[in-house]
PDB file of N, CA and C in Angstrom:
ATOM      1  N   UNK A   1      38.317  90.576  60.038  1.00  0.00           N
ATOM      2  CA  UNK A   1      38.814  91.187  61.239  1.00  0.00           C
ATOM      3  C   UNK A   1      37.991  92.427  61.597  1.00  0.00           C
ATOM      4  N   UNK A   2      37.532  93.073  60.933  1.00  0.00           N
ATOM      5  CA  UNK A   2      36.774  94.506  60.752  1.00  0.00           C
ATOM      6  C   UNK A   2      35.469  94.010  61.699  1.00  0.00           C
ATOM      7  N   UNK A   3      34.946  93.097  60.731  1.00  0.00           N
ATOM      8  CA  UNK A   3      33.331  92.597  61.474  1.00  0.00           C
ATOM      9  C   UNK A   3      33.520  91.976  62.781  1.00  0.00           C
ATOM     10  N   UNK A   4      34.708  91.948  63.225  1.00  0.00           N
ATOM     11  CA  UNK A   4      34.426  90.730  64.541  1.00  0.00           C
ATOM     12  C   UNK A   4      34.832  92.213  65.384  1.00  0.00           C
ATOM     13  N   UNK A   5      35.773  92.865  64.892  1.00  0.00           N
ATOM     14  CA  UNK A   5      35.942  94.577  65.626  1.00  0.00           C
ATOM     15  C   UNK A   5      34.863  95.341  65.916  1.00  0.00           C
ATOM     16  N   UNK A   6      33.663  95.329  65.246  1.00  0.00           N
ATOM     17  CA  UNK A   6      32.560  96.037  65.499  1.00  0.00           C
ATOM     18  C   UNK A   6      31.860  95.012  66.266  1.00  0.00           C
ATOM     19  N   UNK A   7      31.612  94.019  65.975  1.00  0.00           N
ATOM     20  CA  UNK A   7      30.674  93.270  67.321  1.00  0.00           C
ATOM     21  C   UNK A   7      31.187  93.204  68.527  1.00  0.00           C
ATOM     22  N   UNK A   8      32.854  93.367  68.971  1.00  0.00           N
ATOM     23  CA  UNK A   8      33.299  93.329  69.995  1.00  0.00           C
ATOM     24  C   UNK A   8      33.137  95.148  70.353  1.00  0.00           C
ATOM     25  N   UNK A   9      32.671  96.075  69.827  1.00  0.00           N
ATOM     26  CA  UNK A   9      32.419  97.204  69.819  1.00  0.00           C
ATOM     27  C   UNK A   9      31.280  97.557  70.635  1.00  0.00           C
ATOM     28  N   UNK A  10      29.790  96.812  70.070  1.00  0.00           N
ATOM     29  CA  UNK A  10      28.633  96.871  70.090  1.00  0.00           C
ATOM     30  C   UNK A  10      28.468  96.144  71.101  1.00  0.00           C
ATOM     31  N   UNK A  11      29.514  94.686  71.363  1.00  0.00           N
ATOM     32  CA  UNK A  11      29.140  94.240  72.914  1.00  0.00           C
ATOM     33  C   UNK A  11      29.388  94.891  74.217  1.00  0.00           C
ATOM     34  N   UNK A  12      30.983  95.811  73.812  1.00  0.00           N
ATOM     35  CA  UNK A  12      30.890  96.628  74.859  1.00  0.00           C
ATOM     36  C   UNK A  12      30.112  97.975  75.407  1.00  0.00           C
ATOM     37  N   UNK A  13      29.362  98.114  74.050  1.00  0.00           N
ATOM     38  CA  UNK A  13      28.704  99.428  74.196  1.00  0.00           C
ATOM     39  C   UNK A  13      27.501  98.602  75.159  1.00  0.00           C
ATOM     40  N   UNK A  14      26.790  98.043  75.162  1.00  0.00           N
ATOM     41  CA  UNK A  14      25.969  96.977  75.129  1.00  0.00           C
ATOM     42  C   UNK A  14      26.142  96.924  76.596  1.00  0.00           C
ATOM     43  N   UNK A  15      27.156  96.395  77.421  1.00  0.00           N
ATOM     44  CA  UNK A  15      27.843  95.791  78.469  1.00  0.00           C
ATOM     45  C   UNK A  15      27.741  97.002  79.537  1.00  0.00           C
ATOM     46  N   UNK A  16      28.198  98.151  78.828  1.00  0.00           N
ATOM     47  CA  UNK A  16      28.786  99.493  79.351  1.00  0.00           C
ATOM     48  C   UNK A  16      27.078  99.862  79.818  1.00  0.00           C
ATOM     49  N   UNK A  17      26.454  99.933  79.050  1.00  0.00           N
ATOM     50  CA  UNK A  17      24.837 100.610  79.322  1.00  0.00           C
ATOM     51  C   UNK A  17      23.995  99.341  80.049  1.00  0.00           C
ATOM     52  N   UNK A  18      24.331  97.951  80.292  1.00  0.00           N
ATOM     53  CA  UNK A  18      23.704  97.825  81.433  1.00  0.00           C
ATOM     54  C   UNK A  18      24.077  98.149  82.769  1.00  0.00           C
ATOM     55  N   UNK A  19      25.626  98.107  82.754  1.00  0.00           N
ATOM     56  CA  UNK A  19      26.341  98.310  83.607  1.00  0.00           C
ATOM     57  C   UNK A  19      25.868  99.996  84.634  1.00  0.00           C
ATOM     58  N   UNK A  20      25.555 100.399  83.890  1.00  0.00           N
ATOM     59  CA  UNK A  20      24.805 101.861  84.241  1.00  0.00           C
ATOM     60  C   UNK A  20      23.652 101.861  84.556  1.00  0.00           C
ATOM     61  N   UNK A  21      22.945 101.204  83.765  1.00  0.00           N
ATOM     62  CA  UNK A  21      21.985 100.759  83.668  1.00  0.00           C
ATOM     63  C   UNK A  21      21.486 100.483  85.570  1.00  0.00           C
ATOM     64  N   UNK A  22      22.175  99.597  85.689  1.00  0.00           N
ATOM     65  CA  UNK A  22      22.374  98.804  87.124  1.00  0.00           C
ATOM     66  C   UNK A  22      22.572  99.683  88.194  1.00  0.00           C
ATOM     67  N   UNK A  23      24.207 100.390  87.760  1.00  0.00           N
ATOM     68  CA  UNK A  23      24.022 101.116  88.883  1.00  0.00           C
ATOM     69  C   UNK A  23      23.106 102.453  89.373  1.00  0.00           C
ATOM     70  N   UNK A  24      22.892 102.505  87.945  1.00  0.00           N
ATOM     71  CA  UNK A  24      21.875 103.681  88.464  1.00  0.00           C
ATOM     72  C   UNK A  24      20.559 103.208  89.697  1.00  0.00           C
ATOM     73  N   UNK A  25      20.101 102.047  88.910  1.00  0.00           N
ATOM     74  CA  UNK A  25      19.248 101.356  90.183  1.00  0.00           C
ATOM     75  C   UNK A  25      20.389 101.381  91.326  1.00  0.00           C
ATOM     76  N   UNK A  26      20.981 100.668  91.741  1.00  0.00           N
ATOM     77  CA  UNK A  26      21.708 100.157  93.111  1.00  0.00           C
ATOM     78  C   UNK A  26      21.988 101.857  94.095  1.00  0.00           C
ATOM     79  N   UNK A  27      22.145 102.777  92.874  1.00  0.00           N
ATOM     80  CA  UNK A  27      22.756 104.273  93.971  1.00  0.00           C
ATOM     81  C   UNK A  27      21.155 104.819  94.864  1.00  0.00           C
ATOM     82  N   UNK A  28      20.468 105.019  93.864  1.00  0.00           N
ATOM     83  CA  UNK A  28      18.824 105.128  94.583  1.00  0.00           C
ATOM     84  C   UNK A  28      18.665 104.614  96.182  1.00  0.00           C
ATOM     85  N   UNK A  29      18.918 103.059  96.057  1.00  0.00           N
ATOM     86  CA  UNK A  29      19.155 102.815  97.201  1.00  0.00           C
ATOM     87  C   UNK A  29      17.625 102.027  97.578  1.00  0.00           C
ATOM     88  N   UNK A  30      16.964 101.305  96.579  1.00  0.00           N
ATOM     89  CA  UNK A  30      15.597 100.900  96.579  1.00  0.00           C
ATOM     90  C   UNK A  30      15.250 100.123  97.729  1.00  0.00           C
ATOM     91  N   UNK A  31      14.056 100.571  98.602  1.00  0.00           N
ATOM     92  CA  UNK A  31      14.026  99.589  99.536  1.00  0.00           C
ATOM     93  C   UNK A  31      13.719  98.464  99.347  1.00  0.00           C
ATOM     94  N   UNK A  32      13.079  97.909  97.836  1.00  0.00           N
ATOM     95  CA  UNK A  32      12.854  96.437  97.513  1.00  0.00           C
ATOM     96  C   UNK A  32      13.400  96.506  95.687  1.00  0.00           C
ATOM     97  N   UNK A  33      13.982  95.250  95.491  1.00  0.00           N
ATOM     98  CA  UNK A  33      14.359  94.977  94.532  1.00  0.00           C
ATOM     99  C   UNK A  33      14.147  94.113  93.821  1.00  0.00           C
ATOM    100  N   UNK A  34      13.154  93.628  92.610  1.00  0.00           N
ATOM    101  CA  UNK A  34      13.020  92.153  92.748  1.00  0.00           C
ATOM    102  C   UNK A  34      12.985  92.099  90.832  1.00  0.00           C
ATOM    103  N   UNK A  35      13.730  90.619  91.022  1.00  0.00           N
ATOM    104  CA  UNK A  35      14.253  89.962  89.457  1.00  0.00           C
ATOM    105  C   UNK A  35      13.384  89.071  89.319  1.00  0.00           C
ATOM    106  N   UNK A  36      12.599  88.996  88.251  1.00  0.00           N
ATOM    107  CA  UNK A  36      11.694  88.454  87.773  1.00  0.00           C
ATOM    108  C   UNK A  36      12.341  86.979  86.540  1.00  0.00           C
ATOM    109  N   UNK A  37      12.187  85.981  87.007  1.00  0.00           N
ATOM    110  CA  UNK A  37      12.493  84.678  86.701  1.00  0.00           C
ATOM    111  C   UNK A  37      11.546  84.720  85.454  1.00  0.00           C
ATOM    112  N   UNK A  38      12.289  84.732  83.995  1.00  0.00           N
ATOM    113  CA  UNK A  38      11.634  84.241  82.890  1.00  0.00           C
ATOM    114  C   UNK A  38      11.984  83.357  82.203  1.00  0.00           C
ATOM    115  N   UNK A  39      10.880  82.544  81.371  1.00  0.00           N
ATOM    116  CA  UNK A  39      11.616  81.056  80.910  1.00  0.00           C
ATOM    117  C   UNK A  39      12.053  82.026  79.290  1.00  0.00           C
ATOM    118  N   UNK A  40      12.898  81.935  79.276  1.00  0.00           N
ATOM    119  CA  UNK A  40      13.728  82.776  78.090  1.00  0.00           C
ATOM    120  C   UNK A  40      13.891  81.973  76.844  1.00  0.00           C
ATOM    121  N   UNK A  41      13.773  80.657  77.655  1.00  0.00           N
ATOM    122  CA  UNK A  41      14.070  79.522  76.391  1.00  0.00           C
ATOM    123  C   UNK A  41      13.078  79.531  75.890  1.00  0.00           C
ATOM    124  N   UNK A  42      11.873  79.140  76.668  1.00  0.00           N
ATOM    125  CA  UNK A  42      10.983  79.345  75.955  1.00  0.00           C
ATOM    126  C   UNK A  42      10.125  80.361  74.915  1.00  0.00           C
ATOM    127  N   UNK A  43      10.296  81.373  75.289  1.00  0.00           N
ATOM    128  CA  UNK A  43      10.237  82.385  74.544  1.00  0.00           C
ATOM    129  C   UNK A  43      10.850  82.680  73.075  1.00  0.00           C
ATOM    130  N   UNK A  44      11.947  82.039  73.741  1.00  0.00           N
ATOM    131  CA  UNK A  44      12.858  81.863  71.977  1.00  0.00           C
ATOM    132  C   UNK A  44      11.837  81.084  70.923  1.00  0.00           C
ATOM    133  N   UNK A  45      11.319  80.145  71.305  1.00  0.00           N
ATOM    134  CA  UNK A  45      10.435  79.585  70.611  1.00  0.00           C
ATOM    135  C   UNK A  45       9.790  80.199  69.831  1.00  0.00           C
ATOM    136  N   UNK A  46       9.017  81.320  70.704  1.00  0.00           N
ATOM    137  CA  UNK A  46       7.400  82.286  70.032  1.00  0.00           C
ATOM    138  C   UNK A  46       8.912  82.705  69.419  1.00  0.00           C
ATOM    139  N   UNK A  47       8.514  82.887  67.877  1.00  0.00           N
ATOM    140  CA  UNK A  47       9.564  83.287  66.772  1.00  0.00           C
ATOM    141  C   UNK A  47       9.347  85.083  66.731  1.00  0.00           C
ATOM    142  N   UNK A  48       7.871  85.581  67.101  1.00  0.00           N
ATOM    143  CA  UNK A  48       8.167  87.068  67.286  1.00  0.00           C
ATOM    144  C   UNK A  48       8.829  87.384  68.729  1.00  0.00           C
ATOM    145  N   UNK A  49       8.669  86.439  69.429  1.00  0.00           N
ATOM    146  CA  UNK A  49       9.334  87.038  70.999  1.00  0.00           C
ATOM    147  C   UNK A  49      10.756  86.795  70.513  1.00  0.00           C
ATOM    148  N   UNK A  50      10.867  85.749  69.601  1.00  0.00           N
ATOM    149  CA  UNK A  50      12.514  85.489  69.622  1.00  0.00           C
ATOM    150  C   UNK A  50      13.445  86.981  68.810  1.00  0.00           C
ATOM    151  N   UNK A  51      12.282  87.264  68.026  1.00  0.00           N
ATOM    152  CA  UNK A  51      12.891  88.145  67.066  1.00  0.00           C
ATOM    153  C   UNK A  51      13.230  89.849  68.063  1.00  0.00           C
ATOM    154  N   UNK A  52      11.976  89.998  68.801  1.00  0.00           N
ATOM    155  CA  UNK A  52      11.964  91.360  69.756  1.00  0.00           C
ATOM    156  C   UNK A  52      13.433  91.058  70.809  1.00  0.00           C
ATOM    157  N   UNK A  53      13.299  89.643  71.486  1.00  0.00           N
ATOM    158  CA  UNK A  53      14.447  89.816  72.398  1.00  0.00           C
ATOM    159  C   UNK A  53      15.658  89.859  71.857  1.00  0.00           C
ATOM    160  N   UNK A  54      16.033  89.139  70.874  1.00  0.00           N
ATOM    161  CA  UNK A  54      17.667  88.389  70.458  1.00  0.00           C
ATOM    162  C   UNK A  54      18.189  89.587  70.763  1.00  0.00           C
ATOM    163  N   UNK A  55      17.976  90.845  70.310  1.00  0.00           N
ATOM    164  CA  UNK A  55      18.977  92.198  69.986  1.00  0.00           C
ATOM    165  C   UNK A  55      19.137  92.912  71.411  1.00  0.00           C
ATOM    166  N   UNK A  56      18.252  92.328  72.369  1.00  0.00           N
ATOM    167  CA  UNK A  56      18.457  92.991  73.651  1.00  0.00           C
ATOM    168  C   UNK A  56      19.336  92.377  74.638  1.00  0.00           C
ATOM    169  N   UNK A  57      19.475  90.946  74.415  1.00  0.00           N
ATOM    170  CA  UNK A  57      20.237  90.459  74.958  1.00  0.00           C
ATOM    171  C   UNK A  57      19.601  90.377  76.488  1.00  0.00           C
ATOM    172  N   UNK A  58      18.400  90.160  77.198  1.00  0.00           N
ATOM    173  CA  UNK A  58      18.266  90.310  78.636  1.00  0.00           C
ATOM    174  C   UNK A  58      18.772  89.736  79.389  1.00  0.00           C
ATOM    175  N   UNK A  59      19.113  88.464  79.047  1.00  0.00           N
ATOM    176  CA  UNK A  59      20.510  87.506  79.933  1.00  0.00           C
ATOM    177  C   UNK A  59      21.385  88.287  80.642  1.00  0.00           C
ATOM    178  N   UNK A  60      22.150  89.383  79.794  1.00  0.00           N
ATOM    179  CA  UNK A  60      22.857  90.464  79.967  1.00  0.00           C
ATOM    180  C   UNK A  60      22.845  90.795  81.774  1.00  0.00           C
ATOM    181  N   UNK A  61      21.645  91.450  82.055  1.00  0.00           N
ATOM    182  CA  UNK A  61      21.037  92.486  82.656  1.00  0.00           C
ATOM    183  C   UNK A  61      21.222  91.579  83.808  1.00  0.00           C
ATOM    184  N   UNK A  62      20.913  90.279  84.199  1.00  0.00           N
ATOM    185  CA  UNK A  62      21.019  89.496  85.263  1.00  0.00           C
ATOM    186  C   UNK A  62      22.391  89.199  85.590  1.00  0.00           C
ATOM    187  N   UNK A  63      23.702  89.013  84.614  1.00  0.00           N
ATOM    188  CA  UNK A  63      24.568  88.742  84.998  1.00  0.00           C
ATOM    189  C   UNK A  63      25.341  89.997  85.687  1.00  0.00           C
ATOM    190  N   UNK A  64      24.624  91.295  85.231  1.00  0.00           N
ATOM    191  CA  UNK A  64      25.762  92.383  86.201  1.00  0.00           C
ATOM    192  C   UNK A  64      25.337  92.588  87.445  1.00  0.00           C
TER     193      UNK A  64
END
């Protein structure tokens, strides 16, 4: 129960700082904004790209 308490901890910390993350972009008020389409799957593959991304979670960042 402890360990599933801290990952639900770390996801919200996680959640909370893109969430800021975001709006800090959106208040600026940028006159162009642009999301860059990456094959993520693939990347998982390259085993050092897999290892640099897993902990960042960038999926994240697109869904807020």
């Amino acid at each position: 129960m402890k360990v599933a308490r801290l990952h639900m901890q770390v996801a919200n910390v996680r959640r909370d700082a893109h969430n800021k993350a975001a709006r800090a972009i959106i208040d600026k008020r940028p006159s162009v904004l642009v999301i860059e389409d990456l094959n993520v799957k693939g990347m998982f593959k390259n085993r050092r790209l897999a290892r640099a991304l897993a902990p960042l979670l960038a999926l994240d960042v697109i869904a807020v």
